[in-house]
C-alpha atoms as a PDB file:
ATOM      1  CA  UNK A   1     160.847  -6.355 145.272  1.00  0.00           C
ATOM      2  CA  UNK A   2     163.911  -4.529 145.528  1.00  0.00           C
ATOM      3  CA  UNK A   3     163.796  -5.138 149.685  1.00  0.00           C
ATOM      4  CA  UNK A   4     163.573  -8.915 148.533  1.00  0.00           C
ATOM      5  CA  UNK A   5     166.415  -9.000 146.985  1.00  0.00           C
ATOM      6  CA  UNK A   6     168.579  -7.385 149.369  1.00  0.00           C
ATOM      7  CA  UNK A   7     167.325 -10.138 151.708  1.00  0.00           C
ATOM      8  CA  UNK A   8     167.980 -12.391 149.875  1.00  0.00           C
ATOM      9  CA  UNK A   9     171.549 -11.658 148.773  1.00  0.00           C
ATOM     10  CA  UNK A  10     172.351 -10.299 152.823  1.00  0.00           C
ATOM     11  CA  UNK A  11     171.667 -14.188 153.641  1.00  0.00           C
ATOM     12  CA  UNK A  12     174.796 -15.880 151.881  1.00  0.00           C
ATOM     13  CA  UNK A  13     177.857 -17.256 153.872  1.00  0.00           C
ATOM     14  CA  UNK A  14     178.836 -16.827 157.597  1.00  0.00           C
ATOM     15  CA  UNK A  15     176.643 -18.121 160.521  1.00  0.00           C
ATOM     16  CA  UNK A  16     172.796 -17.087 160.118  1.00  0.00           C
ATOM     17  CA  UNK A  17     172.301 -15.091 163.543  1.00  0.00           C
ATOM     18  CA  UNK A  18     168.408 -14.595 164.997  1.00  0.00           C
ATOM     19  CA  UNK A  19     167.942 -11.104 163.091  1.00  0.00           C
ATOM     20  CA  UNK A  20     169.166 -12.522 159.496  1.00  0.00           C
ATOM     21  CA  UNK A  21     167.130 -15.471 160.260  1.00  0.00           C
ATOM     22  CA  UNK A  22     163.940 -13.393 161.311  1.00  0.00           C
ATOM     23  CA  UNK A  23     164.573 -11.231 158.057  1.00  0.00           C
ATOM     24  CA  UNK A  24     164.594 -14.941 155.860  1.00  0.00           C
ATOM     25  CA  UNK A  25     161.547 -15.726 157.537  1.00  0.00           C
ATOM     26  CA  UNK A  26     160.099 -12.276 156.846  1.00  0.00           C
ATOM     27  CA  UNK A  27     161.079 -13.274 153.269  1.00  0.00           C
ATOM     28  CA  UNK A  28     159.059 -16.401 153.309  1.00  0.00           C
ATOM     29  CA  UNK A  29     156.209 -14.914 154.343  1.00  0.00           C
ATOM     30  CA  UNK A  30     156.740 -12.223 151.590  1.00  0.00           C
ATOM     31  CA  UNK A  31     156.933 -14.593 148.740  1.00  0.00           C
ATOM     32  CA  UNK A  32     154.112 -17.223 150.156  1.00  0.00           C
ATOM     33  CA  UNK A  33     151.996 -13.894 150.666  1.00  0.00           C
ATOM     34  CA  UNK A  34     152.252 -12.477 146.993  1.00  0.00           C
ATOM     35  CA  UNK A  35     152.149 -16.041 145.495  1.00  0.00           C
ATOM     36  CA  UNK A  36     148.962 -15.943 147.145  1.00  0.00           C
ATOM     37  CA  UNK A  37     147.503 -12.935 145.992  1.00  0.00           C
ATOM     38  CA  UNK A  38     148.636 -14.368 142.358  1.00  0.00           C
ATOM     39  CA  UNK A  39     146.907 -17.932 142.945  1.00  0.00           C
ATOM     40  CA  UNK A  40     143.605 -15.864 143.856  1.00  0.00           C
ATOM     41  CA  UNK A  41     143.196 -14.321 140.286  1.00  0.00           C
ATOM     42  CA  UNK A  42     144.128 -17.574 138.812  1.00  0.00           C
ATOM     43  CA  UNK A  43     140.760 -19.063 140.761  1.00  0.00           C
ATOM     44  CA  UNK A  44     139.200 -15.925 139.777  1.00  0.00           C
ATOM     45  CA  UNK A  45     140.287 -15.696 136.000  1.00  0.00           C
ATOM     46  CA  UNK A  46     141.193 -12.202 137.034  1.00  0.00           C
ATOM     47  CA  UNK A  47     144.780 -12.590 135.396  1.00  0.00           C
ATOM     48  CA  UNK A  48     146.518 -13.426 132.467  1.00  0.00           C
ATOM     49  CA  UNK A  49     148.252 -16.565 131.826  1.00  0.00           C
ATOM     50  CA  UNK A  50     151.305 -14.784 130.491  1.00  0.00           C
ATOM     51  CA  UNK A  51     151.199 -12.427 133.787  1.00  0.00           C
ATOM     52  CA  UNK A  52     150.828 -15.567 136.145  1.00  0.00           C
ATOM     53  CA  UNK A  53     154.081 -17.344 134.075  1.00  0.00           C
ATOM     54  CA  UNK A  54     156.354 -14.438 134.364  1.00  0.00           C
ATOM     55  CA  UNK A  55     155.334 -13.867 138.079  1.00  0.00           C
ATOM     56  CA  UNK A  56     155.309 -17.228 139.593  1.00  0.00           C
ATOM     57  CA  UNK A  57     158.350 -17.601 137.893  1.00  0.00           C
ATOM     58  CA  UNK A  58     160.165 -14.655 139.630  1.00  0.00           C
ATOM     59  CA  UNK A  59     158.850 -15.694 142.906  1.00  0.00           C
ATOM     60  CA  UNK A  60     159.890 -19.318 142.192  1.00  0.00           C
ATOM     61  CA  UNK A  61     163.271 -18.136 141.395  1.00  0.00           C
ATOM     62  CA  UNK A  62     163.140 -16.284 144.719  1.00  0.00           C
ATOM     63  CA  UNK A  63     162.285 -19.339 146.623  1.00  0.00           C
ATOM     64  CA  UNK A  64     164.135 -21.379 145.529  1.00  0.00           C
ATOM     65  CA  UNK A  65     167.562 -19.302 146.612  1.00  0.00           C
ATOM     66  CA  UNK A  66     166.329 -18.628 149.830  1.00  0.00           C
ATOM     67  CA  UNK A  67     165.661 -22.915 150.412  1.00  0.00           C
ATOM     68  CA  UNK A  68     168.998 -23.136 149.149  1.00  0.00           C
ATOM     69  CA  UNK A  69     170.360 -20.688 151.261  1.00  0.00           C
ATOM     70  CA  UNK A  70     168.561 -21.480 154.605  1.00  0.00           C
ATOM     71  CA  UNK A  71     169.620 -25.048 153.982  1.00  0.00           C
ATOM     72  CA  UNK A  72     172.926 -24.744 153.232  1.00  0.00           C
ATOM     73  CA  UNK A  73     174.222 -21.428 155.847  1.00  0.00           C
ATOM     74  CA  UNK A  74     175.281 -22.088 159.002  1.00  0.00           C
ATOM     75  CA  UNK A  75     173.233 -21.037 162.274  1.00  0.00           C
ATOM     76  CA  UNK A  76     173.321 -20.826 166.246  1.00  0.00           C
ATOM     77  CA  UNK A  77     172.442 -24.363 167.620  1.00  0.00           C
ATOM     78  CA  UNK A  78     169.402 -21.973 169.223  1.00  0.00           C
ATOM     79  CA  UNK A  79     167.989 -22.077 165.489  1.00  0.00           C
ATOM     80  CA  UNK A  80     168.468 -25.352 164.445  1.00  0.00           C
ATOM     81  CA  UNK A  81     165.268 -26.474 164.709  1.00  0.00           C
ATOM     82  CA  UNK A  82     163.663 -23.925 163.714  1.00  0.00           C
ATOM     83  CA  UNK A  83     165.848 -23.903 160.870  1.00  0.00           C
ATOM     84  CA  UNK A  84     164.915 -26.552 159.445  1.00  0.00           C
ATOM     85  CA  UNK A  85     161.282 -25.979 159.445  1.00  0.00           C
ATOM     86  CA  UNK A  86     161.963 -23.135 157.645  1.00  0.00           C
ATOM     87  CA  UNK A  87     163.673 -25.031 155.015  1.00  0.00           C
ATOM     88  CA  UNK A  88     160.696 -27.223 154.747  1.00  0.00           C
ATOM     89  CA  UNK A  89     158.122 -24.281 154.421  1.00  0.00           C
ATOM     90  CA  UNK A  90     160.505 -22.303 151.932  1.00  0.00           C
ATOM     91  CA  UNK A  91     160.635 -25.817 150.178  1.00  0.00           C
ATOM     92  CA  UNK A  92     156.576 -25.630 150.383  1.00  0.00           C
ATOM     93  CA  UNK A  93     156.512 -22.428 148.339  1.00  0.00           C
ATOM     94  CA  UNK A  94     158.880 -23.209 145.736  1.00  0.00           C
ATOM     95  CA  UNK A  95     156.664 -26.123 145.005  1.00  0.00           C
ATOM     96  CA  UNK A  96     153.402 -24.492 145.373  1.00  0.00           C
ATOM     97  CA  UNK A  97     154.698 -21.821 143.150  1.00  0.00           C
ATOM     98  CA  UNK A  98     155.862 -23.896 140.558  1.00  0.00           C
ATOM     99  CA  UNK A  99     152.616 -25.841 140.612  1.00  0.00           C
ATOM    100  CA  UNK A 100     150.561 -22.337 139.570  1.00  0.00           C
ATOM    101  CA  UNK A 101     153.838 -21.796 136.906  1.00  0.00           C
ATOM    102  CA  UNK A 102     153.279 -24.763 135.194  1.00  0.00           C
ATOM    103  CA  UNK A 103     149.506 -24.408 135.637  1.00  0.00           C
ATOM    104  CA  UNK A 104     148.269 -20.572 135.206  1.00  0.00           C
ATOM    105  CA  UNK A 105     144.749 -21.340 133.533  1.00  0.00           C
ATOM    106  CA  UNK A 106     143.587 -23.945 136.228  1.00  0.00           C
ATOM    107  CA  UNK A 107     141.176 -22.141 138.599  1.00  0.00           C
ATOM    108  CA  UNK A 108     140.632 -25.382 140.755  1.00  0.00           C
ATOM    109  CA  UNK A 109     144.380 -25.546 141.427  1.00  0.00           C
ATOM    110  CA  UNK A 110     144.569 -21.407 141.824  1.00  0.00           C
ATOM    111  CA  UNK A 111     142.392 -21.808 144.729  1.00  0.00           C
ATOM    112  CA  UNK A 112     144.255 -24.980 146.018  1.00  0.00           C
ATOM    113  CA  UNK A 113     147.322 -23.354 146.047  1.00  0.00           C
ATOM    114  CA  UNK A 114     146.294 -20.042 147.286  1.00  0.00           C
ATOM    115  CA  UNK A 115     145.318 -21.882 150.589  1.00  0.00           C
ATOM    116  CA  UNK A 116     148.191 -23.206 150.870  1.00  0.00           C
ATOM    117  CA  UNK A 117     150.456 -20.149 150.100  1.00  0.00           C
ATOM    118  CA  UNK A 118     148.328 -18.450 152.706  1.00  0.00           C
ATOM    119  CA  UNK A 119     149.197 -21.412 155.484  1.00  0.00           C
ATOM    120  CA  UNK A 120     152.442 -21.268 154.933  1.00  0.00           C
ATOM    121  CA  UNK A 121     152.531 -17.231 155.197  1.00  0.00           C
ATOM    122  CA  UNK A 122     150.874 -17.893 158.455  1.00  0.00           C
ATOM    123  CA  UNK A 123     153.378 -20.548 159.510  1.00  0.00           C
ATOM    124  CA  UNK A 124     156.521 -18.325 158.672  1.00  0.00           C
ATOM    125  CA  UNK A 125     154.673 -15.518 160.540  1.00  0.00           C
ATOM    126  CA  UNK A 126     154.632 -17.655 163.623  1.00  0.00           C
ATOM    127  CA  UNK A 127     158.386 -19.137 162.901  1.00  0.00           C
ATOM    128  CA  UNK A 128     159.508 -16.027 163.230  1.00  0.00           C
ATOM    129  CA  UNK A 129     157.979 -14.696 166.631  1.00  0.00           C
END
């Protein structure tokens, strides 16, 4: 966690460069990944509603910055498009997270949502290569 946040708050201002951007993509993958992992006990009923809240919500939190921040800082022209599907997948797991915030006790969703997390953990994977 503590590595996320130093990602995170590394990424603010200037021109995004290949290695930040690889490191925000990293990120994505990161937070898709563990919102996973949470959206699999939720279809499992192997966590607590409470737990799932508090969790999603960090990693929502987290998400959220780092759409705000890939949209908004600056990068090579070489990234541009690649920049902005990163924006769209970082907006993907804000709003998958969210989903299982709002929703902790809904196995059918938990599972839903954990397949997408995963996708889009795979898709920032292969953004970043």
């Amino acid at each position: 966690m503590a590595a996320l946040a130093l990602a995170l708050a590394g990424c603010g201002g200037g021109t995004l460069g290949p290695h930040a951007f690889k490191k925000d993509l990293e990120t994505v993958r990161s937070l898709a990944s563990e919102g996973a992992l949470v959206a699999d006990q939720v279809a499992h009923g192997d966590a607590t509603q409470t737990f799932v809240r508090v969790h999603t919500a960090y990693l929502e939190r987290q998400a959220s910055t780092l759409e705000r921040t890939l949209s908004t800082t600056r990068v090579a022209s070489t990234l541009a498009a690649k920049r902005r599907r990163a924006v769209r997948l970082s907006a993907d797991v804000h709003r998958e997270l969210g989903l299982l915030h709002r929703h902790p006790g809904d196995p059918k969703l938990g599972e839903r949502v954990g397949a997408a997390l995963e996708r889009a953990a795979k898709q920032a994977e292969r953004l970043g290569t």
